[in-house]
C-alpha atoms as a PDB file:
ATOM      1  CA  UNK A   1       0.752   7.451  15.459  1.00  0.00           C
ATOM      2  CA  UNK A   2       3.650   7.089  13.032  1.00  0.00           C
ATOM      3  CA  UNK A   3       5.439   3.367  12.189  1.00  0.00           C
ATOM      4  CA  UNK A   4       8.689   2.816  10.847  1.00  0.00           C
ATOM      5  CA  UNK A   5       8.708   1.567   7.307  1.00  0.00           C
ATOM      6  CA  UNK A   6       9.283  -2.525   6.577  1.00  0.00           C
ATOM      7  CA  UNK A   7      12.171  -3.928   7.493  1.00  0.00           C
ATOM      8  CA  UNK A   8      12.156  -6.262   3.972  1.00  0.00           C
ATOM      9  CA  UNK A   9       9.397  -7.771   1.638  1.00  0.00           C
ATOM     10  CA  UNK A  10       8.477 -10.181   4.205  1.00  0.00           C
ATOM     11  CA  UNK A  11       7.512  -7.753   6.960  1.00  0.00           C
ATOM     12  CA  UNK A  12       5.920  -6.101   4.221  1.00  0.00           C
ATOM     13  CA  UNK A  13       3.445  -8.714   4.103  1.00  0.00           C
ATOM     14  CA  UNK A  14       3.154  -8.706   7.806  1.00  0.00           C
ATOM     15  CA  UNK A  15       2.030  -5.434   8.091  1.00  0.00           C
ATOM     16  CA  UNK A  16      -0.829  -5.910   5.504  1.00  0.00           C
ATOM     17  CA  UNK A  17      -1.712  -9.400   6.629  1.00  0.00           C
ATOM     18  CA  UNK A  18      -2.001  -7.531   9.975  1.00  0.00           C
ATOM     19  CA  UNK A  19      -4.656  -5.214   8.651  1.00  0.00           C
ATOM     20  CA  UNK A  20      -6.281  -8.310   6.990  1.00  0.00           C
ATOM     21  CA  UNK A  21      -5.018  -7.662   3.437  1.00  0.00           C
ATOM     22  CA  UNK A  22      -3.469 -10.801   2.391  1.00  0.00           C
ATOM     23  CA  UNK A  23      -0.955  -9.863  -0.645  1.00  0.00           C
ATOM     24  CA  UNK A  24       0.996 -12.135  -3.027  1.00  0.00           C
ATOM     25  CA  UNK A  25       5.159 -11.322  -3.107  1.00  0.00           C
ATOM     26  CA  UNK A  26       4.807  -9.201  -6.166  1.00  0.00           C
ATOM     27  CA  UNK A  27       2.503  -6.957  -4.380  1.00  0.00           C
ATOM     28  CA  UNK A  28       4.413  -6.695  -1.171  1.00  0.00           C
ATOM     29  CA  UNK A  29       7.617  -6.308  -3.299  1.00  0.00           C
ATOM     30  CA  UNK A  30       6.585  -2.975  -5.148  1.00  0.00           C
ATOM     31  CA  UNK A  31       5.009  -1.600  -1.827  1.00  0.00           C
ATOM     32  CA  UNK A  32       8.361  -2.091  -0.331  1.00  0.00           C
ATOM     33  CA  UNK A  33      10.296  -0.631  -2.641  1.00  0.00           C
ATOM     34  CA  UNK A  34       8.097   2.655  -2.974  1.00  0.00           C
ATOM     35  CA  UNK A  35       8.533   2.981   0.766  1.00  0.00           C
ATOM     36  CA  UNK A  36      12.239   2.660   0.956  1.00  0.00           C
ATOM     37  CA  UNK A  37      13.324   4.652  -2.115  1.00  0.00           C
ATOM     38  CA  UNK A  38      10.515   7.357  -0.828  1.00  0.00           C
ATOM     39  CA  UNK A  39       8.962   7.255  -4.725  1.00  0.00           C
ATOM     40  CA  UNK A  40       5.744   7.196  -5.465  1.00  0.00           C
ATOM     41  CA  UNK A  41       3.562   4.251  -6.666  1.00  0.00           C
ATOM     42  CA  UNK A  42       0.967   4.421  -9.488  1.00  0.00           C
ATOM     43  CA  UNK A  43      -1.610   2.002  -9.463  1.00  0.00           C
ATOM     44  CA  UNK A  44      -3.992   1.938 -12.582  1.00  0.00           C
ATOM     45  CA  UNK A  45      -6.935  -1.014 -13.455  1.00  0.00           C
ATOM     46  CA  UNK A  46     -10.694  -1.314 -13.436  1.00  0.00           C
ATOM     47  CA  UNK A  47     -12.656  -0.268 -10.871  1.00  0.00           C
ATOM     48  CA  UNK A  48     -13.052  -2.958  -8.299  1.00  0.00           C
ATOM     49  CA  UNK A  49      -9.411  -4.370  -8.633  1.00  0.00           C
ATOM     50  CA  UNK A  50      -8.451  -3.090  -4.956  1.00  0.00           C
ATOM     51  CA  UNK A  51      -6.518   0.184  -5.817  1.00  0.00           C
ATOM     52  CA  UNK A  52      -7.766   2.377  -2.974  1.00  0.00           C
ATOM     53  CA  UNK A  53      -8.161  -0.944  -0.937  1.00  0.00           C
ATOM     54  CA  UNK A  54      -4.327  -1.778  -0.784  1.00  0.00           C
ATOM     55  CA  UNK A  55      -3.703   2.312  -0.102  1.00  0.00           C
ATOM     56  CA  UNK A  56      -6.245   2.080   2.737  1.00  0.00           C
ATOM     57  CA  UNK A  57      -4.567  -0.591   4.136  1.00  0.00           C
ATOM     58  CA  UNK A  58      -1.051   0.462   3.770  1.00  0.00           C
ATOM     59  CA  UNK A  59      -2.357   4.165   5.593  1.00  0.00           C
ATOM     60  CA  UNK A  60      -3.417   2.123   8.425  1.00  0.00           C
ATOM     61  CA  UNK A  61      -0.794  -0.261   8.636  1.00  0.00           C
ATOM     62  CA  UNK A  62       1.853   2.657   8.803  1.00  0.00           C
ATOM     63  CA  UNK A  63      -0.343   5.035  11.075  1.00  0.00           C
ATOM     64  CA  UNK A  64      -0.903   7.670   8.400  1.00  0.00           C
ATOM     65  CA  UNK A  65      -3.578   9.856   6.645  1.00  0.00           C
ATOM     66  CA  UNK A  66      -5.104   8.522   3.553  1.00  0.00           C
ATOM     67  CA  UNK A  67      -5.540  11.541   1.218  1.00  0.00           C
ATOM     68  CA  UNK A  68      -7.465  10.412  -1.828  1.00  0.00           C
ATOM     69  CA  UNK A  69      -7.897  11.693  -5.278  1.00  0.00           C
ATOM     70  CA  UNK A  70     -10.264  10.868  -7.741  1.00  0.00           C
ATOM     71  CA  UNK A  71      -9.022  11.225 -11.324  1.00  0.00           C
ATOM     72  CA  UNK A  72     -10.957  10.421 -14.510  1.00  0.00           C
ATOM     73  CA  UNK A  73     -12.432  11.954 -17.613  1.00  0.00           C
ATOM     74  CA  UNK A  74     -16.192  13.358 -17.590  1.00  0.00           C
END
């Protein structure tokens, strides 16, 4: 089942806080944005840093499909 997008940064944060994914303003702003200009986001860091965490979490929170790529060298 399909959700609307945000409303604004703070029901941003609501919807992850909902799926027990507490995120700081910065985070919640980006995630936002990406989801009302309908761009993609690119999250790069260590392994362990929460990448595919805050995309399983946004998947659920919106009622959508995670599709998940790994990409790396070797």
């Amino acid at each position: 089942m399909d959700t609307d997008f945000p409303a604004d940064i703070a029901a941003t944060q609501a919807l992850l806080a909902a799926q027990g994914y507490i995120a700081d303003r910065s985070l919640a702003t980006v995630l936002f944005l990406s989801l009302t200009l309908g761009r993609p986001l690119f999250l790069e860091g260590e392994a362990g840093v929460g990448k595919t965490e805050i995309a399983k979490v946004l998947a659920d929170g919106l009622g959508r499909h995670l599709l998940r790529l790994q990409c790396y060298e070797g």
